[in-house]
PDB file of N, CA and C in Angstrom:
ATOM      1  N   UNK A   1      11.937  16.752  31.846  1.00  0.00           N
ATOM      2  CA  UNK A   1      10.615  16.884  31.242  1.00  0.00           C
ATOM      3  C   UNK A   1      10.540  18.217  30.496  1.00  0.00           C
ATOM      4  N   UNK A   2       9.652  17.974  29.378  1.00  0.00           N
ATOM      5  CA  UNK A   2       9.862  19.486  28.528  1.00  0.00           C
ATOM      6  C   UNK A   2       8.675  20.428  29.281  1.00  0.00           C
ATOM      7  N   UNK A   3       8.987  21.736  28.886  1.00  0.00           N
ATOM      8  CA  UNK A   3       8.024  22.423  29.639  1.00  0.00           C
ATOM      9  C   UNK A   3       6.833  22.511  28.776  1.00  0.00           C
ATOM     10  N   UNK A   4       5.794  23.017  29.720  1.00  0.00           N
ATOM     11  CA  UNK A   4       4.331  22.683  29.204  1.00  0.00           C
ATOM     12  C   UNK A   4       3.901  23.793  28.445  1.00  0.00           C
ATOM     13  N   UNK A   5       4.607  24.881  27.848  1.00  0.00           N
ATOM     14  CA  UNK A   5       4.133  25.815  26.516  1.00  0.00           C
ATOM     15  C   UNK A   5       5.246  25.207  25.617  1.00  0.00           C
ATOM     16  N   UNK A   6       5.833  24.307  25.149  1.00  0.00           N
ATOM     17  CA  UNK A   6       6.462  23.956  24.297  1.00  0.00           C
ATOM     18  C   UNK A   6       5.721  22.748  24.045  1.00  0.00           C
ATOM     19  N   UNK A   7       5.307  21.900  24.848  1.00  0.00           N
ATOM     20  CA  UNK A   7       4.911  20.496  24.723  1.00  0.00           C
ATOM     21  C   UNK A   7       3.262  20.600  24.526  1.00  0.00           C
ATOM     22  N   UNK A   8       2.567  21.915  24.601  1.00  0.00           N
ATOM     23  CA  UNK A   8       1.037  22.409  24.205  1.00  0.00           C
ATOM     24  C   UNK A   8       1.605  22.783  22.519  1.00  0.00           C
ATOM     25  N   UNK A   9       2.764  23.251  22.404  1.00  0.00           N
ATOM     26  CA  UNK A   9       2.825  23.707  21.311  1.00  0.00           C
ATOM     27  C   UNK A   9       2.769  22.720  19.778  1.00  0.00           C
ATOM     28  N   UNK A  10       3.729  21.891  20.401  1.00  0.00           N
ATOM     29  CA  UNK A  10       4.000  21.023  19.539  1.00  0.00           C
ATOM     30  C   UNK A  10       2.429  19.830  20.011  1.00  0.00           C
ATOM     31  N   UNK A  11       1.679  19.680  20.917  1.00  0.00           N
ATOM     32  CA  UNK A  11       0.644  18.897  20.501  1.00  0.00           C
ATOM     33  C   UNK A  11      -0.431  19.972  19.729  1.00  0.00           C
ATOM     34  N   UNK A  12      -0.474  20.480  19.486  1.00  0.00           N
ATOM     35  CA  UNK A  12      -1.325  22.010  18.994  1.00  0.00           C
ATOM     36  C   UNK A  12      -1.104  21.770  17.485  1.00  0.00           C
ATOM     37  N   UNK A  13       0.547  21.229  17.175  1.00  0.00           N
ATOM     38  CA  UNK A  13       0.565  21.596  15.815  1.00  0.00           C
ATOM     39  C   UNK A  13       0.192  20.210  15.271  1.00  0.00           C
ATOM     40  N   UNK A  14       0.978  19.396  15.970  1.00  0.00           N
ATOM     41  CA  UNK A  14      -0.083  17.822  15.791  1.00  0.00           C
ATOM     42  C   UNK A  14      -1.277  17.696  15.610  1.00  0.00           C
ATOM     43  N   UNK A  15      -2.218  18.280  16.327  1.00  0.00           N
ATOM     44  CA  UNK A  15      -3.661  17.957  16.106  1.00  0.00           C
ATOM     45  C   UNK A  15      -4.171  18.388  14.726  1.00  0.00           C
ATOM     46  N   UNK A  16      -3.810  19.816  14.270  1.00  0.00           N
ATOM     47  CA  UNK A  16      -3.165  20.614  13.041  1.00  0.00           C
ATOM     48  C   UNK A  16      -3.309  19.535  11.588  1.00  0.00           C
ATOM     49  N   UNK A  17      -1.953  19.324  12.192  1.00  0.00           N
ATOM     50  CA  UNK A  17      -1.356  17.929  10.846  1.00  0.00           C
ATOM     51  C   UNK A  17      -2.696  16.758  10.932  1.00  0.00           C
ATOM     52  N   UNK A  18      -2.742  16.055  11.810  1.00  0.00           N
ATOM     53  CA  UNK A  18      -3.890  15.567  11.665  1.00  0.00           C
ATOM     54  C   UNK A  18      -5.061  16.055  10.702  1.00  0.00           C
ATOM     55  N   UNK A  19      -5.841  16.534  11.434  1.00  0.00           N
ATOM     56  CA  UNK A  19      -7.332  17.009  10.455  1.00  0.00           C
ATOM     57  C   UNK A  19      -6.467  17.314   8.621  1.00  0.00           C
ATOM     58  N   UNK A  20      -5.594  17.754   9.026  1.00  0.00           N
ATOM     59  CA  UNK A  20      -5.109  18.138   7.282  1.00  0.00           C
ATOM     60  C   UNK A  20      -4.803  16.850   6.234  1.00  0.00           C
ATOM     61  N   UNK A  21      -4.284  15.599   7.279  1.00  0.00           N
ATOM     62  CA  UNK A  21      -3.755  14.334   6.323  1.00  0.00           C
ATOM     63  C   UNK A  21      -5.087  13.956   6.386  1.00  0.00           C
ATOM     64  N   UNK A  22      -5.643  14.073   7.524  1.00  0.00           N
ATOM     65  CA  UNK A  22      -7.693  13.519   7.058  1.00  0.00           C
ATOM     66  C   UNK A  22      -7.907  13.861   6.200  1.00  0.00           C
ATOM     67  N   UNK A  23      -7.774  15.213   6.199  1.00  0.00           N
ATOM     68  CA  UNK A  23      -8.989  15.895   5.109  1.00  0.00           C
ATOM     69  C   UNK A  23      -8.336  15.366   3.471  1.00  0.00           C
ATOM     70  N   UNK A  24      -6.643  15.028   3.064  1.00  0.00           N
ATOM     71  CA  UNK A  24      -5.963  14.848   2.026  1.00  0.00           C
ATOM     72  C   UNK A  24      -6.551  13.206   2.031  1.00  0.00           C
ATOM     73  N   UNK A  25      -6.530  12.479   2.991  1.00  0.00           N
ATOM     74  CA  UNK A  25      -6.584  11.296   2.759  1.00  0.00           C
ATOM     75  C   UNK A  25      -8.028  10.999   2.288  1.00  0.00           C
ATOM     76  N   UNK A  26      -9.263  11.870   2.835  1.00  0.00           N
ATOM     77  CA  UNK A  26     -10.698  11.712   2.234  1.00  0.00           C
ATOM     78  C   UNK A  26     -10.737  12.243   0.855  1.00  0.00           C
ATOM     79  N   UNK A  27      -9.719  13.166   0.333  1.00  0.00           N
ATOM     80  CA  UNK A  27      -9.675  13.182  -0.896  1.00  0.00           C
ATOM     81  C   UNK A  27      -9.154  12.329  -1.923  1.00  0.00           C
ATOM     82  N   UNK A  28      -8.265  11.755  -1.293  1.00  0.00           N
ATOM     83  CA  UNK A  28      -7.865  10.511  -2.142  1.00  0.00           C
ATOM     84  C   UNK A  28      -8.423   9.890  -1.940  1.00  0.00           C
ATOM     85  N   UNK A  29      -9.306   9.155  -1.052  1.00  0.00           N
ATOM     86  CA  UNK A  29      -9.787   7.735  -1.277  1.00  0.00           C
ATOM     87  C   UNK A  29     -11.067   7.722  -2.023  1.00  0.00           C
ATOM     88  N   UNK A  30     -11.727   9.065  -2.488  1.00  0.00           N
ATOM     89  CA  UNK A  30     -12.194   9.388  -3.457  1.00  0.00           C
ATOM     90  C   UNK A  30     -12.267   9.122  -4.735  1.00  0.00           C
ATOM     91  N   UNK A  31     -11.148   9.962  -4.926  1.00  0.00           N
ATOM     92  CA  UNK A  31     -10.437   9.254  -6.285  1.00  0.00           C
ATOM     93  C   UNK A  31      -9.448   7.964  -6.890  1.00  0.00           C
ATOM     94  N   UNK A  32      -9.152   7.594  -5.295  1.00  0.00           N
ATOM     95  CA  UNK A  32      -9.328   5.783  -5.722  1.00  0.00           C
ATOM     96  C   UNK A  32     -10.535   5.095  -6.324  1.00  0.00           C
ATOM     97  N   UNK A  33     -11.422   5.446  -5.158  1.00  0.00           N
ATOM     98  CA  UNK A  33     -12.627   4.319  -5.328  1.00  0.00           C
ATOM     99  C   UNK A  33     -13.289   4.712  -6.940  1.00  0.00           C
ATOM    100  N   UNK A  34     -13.173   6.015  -7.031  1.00  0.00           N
ATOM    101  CA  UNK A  34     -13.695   6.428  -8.786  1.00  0.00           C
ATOM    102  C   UNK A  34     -12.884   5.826  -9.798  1.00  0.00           C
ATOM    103  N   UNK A  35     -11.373   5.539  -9.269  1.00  0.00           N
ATOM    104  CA  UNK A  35     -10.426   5.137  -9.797  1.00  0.00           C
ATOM    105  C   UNK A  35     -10.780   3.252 -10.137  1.00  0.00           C
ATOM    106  N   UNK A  36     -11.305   2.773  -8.840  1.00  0.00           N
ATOM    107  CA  UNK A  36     -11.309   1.799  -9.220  1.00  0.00           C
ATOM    108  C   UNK A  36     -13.266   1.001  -9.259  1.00  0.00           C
ATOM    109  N   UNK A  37     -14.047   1.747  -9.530  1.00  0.00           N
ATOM    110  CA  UNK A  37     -14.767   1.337 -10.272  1.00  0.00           C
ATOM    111  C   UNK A  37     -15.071   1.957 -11.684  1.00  0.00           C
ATOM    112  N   UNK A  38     -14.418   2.949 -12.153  1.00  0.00           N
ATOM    113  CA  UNK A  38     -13.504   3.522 -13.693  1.00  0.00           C
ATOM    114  C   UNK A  38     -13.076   2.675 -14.347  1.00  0.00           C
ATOM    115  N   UNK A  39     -12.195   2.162 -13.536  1.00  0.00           N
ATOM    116  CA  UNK A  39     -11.044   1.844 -14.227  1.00  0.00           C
ATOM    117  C   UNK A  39      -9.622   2.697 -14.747  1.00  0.00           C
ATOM    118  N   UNK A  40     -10.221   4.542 -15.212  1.00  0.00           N
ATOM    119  CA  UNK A  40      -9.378   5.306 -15.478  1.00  0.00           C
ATOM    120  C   UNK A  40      -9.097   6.300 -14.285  1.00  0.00           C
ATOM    121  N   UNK A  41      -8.008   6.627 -14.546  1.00  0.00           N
ATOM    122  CA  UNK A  41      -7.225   8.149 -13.866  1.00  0.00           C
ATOM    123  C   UNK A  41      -7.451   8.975 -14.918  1.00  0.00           C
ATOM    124  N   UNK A  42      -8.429   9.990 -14.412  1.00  0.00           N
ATOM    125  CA  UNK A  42      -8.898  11.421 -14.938  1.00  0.00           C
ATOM    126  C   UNK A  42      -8.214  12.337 -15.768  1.00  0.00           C
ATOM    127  N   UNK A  43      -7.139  12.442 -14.530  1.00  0.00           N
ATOM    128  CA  UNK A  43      -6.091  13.383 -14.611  1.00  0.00           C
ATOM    129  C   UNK A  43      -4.753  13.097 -13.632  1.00  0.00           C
ATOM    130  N   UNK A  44      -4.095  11.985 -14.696  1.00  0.00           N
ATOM    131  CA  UNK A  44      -2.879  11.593 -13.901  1.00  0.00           C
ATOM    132  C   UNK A  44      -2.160  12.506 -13.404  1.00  0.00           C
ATOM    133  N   UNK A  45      -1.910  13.313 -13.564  1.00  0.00           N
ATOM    134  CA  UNK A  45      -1.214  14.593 -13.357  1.00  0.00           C
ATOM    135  C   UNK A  45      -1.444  14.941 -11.868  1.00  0.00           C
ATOM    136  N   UNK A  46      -2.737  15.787 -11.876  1.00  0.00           N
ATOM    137  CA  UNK A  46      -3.361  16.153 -10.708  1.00  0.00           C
ATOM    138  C   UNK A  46      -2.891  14.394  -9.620  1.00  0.00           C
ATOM    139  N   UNK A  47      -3.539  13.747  -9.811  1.00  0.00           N
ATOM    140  CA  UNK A  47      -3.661  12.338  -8.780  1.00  0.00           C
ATOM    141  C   UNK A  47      -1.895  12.264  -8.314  1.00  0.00           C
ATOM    142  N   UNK A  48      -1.421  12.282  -8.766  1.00  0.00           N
ATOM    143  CA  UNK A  48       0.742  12.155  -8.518  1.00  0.00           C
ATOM    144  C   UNK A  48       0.676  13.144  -7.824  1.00  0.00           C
ATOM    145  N   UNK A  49       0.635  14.563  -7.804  1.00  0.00           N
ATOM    146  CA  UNK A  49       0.283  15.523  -7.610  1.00  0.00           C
ATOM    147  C   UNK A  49      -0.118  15.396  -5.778  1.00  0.00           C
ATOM    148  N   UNK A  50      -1.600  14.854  -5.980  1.00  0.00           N
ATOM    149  CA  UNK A  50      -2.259  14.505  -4.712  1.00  0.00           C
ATOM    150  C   UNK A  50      -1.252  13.904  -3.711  1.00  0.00           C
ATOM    151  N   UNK A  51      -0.989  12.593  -4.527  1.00  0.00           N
ATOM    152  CA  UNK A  51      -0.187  11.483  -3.655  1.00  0.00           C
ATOM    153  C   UNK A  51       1.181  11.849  -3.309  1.00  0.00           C
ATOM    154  N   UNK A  52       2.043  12.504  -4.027  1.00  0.00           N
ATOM    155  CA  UNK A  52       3.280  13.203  -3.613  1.00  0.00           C
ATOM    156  C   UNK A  52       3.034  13.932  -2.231  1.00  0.00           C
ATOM    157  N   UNK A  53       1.894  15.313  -2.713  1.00  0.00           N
ATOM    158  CA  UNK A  53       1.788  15.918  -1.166  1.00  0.00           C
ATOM    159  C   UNK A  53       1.288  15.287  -0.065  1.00  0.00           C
ATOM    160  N   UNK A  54       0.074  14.312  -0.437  1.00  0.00           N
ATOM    161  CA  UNK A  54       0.096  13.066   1.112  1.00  0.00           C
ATOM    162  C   UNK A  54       1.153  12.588   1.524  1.00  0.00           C
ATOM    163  N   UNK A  55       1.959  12.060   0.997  1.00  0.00           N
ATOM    164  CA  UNK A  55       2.971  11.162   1.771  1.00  0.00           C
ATOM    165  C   UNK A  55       4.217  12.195   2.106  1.00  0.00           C
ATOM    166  N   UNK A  56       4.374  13.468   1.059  1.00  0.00           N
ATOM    167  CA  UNK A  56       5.678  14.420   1.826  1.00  0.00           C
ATOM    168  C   UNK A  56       4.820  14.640   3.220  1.00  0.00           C
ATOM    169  N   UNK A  57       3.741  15.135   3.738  1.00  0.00           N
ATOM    170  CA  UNK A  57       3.361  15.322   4.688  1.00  0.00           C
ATOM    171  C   UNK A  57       2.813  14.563   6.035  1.00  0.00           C
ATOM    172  N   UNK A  58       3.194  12.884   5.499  1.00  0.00           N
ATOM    173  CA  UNK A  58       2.858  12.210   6.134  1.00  0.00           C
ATOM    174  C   UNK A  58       4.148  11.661   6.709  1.00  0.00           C
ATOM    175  N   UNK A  59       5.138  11.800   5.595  1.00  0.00           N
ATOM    176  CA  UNK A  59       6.674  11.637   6.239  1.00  0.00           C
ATOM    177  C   UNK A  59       6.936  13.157   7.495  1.00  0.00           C
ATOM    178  N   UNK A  60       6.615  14.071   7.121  1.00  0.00           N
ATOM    179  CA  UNK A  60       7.298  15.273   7.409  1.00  0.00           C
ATOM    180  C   UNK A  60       6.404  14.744   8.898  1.00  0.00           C
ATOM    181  N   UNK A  61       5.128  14.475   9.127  1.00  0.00           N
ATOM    182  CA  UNK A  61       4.412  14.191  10.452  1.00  0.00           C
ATOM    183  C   UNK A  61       5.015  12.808  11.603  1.00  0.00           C
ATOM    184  N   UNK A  62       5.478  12.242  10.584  1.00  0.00           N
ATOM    185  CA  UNK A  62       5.970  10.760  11.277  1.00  0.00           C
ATOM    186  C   UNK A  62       7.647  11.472  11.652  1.00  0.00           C
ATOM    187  N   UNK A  63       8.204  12.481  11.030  1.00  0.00           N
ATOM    188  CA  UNK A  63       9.522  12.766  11.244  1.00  0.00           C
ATOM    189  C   UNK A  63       9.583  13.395  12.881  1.00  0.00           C
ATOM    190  N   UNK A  64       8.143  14.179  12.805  1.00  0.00           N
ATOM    191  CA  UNK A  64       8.395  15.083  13.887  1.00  0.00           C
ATOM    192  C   UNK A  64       8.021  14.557  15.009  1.00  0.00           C
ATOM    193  N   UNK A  65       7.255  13.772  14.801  1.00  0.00           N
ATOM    194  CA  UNK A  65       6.755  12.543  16.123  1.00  0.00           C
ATOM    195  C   UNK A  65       7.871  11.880  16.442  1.00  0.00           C
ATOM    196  N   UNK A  66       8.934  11.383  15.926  1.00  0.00           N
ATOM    197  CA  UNK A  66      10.004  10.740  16.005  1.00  0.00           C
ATOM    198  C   UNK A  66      10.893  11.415  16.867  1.00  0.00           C
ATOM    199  N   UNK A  67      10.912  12.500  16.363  1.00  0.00           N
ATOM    200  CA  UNK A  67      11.807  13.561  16.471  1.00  0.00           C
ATOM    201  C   UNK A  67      11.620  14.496  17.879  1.00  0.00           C
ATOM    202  N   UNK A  68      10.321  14.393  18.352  1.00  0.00           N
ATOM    203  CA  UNK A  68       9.909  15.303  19.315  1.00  0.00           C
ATOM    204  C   UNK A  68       8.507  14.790  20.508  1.00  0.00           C
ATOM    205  N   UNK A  69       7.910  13.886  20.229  1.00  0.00           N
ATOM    206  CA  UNK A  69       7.012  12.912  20.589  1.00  0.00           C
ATOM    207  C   UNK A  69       7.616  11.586  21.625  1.00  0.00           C
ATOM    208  N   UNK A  70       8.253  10.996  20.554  1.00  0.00           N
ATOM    209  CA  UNK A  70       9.246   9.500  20.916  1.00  0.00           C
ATOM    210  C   UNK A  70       9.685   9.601  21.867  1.00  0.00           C
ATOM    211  N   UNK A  71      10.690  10.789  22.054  1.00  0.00           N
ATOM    212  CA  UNK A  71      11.748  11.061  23.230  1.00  0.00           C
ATOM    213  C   UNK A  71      10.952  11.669  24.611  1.00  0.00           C
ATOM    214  N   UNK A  72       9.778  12.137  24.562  1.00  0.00           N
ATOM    215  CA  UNK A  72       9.227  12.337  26.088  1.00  0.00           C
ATOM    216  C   UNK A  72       8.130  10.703  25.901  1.00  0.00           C
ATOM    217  N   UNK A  73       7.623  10.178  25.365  1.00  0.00           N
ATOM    218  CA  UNK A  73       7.179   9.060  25.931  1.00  0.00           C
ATOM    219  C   UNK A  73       8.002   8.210  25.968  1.00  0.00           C
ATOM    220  N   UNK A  74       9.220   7.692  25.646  1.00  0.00           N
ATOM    221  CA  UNK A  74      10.199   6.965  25.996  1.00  0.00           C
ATOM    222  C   UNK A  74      11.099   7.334  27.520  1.00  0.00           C
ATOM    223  N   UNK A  75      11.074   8.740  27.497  1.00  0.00           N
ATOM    224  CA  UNK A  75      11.530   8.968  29.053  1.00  0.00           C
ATOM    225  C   UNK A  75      10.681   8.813  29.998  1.00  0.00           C
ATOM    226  N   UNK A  76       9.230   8.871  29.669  1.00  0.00           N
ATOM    227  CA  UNK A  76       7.968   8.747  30.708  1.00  0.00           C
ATOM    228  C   UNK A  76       7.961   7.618  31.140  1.00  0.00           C
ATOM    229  N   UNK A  77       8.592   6.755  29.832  1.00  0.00           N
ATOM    230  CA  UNK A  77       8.105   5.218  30.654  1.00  0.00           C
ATOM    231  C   UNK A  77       9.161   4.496  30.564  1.00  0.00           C
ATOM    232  N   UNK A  78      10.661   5.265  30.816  1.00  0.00           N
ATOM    233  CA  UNK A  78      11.957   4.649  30.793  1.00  0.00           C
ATOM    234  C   UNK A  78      12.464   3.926  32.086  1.00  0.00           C
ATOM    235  N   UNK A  79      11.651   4.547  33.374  1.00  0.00           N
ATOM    236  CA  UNK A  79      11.836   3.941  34.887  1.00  0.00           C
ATOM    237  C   UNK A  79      10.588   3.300  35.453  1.00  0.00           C
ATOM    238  N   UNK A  80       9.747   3.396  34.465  1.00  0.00           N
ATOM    239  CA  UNK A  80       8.279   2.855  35.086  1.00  0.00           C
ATOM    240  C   UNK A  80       8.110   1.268  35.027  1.00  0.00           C
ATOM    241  N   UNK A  81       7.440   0.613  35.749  1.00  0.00           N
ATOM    242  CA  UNK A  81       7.785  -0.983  35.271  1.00  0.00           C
ATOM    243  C   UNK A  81       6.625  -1.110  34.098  1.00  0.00           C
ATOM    244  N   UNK A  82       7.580  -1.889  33.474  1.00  0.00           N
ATOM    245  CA  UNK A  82       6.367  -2.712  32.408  1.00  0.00           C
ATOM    246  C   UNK A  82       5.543  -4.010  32.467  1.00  0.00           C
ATOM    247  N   UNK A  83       4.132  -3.526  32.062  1.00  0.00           N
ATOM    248  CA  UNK A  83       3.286  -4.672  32.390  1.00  0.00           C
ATOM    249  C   UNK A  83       2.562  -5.336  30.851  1.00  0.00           C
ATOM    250  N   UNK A  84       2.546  -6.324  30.700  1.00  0.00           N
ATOM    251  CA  UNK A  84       2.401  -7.097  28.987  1.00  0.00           C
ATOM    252  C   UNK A  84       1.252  -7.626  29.119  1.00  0.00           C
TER     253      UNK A  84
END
Protein backbone atom coordinates (compact mmCIF):
# COMPACT_ATOMS: atom_id res chain seq x y z
CA UNK A 1 0.00 0.00 0.00
CA UNK A 2 1.37 3.48 -0.84
CA UNK A 3 1.91 5.68 2.01
CA UNK A 4 -0.61 8.24 3.00
CA UNK A 5 1.53 11.70 2.23
CA UNK A 6 2.14 10.46 -1.22
CA UNK A 7 -1.36 9.09 -1.89
CA UNK A 8 -2.90 12.78 -0.18
CA UNK A 9 -0.52 14.10 -2.60
CA UNK A 10 -1.35 12.81 -5.66
CA UNK A 11 -5.31 12.99 -4.69
CA UNK A 12 -4.58 16.82 -3.89
CA UNK A 13 -3.26 17.22 -7.35
CA UNK A 14 -6.27 15.39 -8.83
CA UNK A 15 -8.84 17.39 -7.31
CA UNK A 16 -6.49 20.37 -8.84
CA UNK A 17 -6.82 18.94 -12.46
CA UNK A 18 -10.33 18.57 -11.99
CA UNK A 19 -11.82 22.11 -11.20
CA UNK A 20 -9.22 23.23 -14.07
CA UNK A 21 -10.72 20.72 -17.02
CA UNK A 22 -14.22 22.15 -15.46
CA UNK A 23 -13.45 25.39 -15.58
CA UNK A 24 -11.72 24.70 -19.62
CA UNK A 25 -14.62 22.56 -20.39
CA UNK A 26 -17.34 25.51 -19.26
CA UNK A 27 -15.39 27.51 -21.55
CA UNK A 28 -15.77 25.56 -24.38
CA UNK A 29 -19.11 24.57 -24.26
CA UNK A 30 -19.64 28.17 -24.52
CA UNK A 31 -18.25 28.62 -27.52
CA UNK A 32 -19.80 25.61 -28.97
CA UNK A 33 -23.25 26.46 -28.19
CA UNK A 34 -22.39 30.25 -29.77
CA UNK A 35 -20.79 28.13 -32.27
CA UNK A 36 -23.72 26.36 -32.99
CA UNK A 37 -26.51 28.69 -32.91
CA UNK A 38 -23.89 31.14 -35.20
CA UNK A 39 -23.17 29.00 -37.21
CA UNK A 40 -19.53 30.76 -37.27
CA UNK A 41 -16.14 30.28 -35.38
CA UNK A 42 -15.10 33.79 -34.25
CA UNK A 43 -11.74 33.12 -34.04
CA UNK A 44 -10.62 29.79 -35.33
CA UNK A 45 -7.41 30.28 -34.09
CA UNK A 46 -8.11 31.00 -30.48
CA UNK A 47 -11.02 27.85 -30.48
CA UNK A 48 -7.91 25.02 -31.82
CA UNK A 49 -6.05 26.77 -29.41
CA UNK A 50 -8.79 26.06 -26.61
CA UNK A 51 -9.36 22.47 -27.77
CA UNK A 52 -5.65 21.43 -28.13
CA UNK A 53 -5.08 22.55 -24.38
CA UNK A 54 -8.39 20.60 -23.20
CA UNK A 55 -7.60 17.42 -24.46
CA UNK A 56 -3.41 17.73 -23.87
CA UNK A 57 -4.70 18.04 -20.32
CA UNK A 58 -7.25 15.69 -20.34
CA UNK A 59 -4.83 13.06 -21.78
CA UNK A 60 -2.00 14.19 -19.40
CA UNK A 61 -5.05 13.56 -16.39
CA UNK A 62 -6.26 10.16 -17.75
CA UNK A 63 -2.29 9.28 -18.07
CA UNK A 64 -1.74 9.85 -14.47
CA UNK A 65 -4.80 8.07 -13.20
CA UNK A 66 -3.60 5.17 -15.19
CA UNK A 67 -0.41 5.52 -14.14
CA UNK A 68 -0.82 6.08 -10.37
CA UNK A 69 -4.65 5.67 -9.41
CA UNK A 70 -5.31 2.16 -11.41
CA UNK A 71 -2.57 0.33 -9.63
CA UNK A 72 -3.75 0.98 -5.84
CA UNK A 73 -7.45 0.33 -6.75
CA UNK A 74 -6.64 -2.71 -8.64
CA UNK A 75 -4.51 -4.00 -5.65
CA UNK A 76 -7.39 -2.96 -3.19
CA UNK A 77 -9.66 -5.10 -4.85
CA UNK A 78 -7.21 -7.77 -6.28
CA UNK A 79 -8.03 -10.38 -3.16
CA UNK A 80 -11.40 -9.05 -2.29
CA UNK A 81 -14.36 -11.13 -3.68
CA UNK A 82 -16.38 -9.73 -6.35
CA UNK A 83 -19.97 -9.07 -6.21
CA UNK A 84 -22.03 -8.10 -9.82
Amino acid sequence: MPDATKTAGSTQRLRIEHVEDECFADELTEILFKIGHEGVVANAEMFGFMLRGFFEGTRRHIAFESEHIAPIVRGAFANAPHEI
